[in-house]
C-alpha atoms as a PDB file:
ATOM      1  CA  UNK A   1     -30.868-196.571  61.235  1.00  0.00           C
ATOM      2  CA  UNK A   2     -28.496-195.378  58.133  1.00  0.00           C
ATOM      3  CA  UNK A   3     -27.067-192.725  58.497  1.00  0.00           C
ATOM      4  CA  UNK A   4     -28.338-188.692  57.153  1.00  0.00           C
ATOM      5  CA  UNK A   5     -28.416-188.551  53.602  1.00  0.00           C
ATOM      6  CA  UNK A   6     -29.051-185.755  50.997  1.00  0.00           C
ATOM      7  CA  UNK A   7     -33.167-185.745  49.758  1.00  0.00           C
ATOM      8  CA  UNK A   8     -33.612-185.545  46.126  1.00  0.00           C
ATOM      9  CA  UNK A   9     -31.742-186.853  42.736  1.00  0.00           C
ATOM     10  CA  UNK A  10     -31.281-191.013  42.915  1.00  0.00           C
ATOM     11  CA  UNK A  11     -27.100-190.978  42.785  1.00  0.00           C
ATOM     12  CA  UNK A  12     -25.037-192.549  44.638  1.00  0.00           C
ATOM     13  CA  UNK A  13     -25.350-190.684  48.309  1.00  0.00           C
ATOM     14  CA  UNK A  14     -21.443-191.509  49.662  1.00  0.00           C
ATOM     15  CA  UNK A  15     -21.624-188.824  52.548  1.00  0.00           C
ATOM     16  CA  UNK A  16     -20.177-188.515  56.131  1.00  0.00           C
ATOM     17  CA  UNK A  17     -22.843-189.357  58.959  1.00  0.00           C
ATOM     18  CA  UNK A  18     -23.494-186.601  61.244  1.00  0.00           C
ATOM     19  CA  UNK A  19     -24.181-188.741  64.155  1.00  0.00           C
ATOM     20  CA  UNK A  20     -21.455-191.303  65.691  1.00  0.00           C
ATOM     21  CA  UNK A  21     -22.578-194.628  64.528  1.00  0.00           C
ATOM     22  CA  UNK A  22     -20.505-198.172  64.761  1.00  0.00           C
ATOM     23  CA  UNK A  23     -20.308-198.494  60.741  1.00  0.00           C
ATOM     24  CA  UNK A  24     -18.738-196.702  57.723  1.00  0.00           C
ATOM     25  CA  UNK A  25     -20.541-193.448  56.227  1.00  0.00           C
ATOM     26  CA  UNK A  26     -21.251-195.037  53.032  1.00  0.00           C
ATOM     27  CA  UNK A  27     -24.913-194.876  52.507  1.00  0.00           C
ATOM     28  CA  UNK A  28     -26.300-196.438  48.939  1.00  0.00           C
ATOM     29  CA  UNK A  29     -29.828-194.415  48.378  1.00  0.00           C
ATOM     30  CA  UNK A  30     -32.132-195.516  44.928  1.00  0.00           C
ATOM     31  CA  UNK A  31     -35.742-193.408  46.001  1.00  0.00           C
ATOM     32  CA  UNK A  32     -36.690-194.673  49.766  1.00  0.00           C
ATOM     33  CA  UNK A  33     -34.184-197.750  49.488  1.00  0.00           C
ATOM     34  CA  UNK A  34     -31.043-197.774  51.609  1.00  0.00           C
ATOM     35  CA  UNK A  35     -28.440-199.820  52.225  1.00  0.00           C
ATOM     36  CA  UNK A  36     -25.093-198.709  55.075  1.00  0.00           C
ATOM     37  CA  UNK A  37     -22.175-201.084  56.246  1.00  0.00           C
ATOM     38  CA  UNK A  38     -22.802-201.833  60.070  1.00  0.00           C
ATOM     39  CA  UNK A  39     -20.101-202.760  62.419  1.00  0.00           C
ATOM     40  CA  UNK A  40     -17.890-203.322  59.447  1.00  0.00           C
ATOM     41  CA  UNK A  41     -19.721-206.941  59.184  1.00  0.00           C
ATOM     42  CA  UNK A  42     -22.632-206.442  57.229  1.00  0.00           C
ATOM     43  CA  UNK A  43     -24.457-204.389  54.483  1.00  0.00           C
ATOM     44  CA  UNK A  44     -28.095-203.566  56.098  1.00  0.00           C
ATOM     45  CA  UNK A  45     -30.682-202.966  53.621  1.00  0.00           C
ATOM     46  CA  UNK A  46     -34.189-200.731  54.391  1.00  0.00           C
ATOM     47  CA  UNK A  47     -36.654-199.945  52.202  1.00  0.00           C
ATOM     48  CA  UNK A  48     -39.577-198.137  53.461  1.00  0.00           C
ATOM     49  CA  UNK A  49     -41.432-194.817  52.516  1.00  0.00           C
ATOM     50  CA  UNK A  50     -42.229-192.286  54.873  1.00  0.00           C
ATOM     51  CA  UNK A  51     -45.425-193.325  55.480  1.00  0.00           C
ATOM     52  CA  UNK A  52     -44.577-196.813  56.228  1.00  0.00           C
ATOM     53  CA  UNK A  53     -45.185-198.388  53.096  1.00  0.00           C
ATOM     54  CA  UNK A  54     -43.076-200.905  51.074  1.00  0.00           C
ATOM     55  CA  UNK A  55     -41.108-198.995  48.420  1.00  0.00           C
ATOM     56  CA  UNK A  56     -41.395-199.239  44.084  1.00  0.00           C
ATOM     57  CA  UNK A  57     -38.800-199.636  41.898  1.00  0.00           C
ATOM     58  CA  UNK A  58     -38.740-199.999  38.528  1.00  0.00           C
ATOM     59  CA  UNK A  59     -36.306-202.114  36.544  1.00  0.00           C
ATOM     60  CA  UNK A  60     -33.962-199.591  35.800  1.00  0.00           C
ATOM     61  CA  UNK A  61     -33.955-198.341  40.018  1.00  0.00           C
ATOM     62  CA  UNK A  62     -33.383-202.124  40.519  1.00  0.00           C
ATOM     63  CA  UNK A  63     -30.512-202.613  38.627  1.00  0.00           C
ATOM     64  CA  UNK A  64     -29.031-199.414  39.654  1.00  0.00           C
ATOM     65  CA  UNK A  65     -30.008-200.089  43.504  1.00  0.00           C
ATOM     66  CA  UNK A  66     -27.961-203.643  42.549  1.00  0.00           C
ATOM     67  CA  UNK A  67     -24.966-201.990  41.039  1.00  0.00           C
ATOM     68  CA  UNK A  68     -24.856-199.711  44.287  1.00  0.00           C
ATOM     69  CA  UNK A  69     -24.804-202.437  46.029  1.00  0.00           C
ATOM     70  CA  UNK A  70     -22.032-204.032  44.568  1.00  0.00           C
ATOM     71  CA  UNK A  71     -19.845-201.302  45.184  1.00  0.00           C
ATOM     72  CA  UNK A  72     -21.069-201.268  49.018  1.00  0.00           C
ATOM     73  CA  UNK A  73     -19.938-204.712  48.849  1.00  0.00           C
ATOM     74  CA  UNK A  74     -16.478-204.434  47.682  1.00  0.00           C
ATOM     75  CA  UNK A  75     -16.090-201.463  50.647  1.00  0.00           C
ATOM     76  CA  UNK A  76     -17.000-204.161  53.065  1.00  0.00           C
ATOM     77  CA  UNK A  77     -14.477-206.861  51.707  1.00  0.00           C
ATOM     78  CA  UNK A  78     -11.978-204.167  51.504  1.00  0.00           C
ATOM     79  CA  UNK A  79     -12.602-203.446  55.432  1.00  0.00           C
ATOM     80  CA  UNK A  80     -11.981-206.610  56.003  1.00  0.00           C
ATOM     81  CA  UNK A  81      -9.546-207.765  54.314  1.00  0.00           C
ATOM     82  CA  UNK A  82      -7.496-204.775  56.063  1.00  0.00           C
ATOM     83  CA  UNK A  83      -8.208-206.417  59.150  1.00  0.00           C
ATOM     84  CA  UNK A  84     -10.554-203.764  60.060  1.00  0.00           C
ATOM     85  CA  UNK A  85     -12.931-205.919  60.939  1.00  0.00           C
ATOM     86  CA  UNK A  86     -13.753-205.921  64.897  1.00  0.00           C
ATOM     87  CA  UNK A  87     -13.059-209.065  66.919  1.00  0.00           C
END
């Protein structure tokens, strides 16, 4: 589960999570779409609307959902490049 974000606007949500979790506290947010670095191994990706239902994006959210992601991405090679990564 990613951690809390902020409702509203579609930037870049880069917040602390309020509950202890085994990741960063980067959390990626385009609409219902997000994507958190777990266990400093992998970016997980949900997408999902409250009600359960797959979520829309139009071109633009998908290309700005992929840039995101990118960034998210360099985090993670950062992390472990550092050695941060667990054993």
């Amino acid at each position: 589960m990613p951690p809390k974000t902020r409702r509203g606007t579609d930037t870049l949500d880069l917040i602390p999570s309020a509950a202890p979790m085994k990741g960063t506290s980067e959390v990626v947010r385009v609409k219902d779409a997000f994507a958190w670095i777990e266990e400093q191994r992998t970016i997980h990706l949900k997408a999902v609307t409250p009600k359960g239902e797959a979520v829309s994006l139009t071109a633009a959210e998908v290309r700005t959902l992929a840039q995101r992601l990118e960034k998210l991405a360099t985090i993670l090679e950062s992390l472990q490049a550092r050695g941060d990564e667990p054993g």
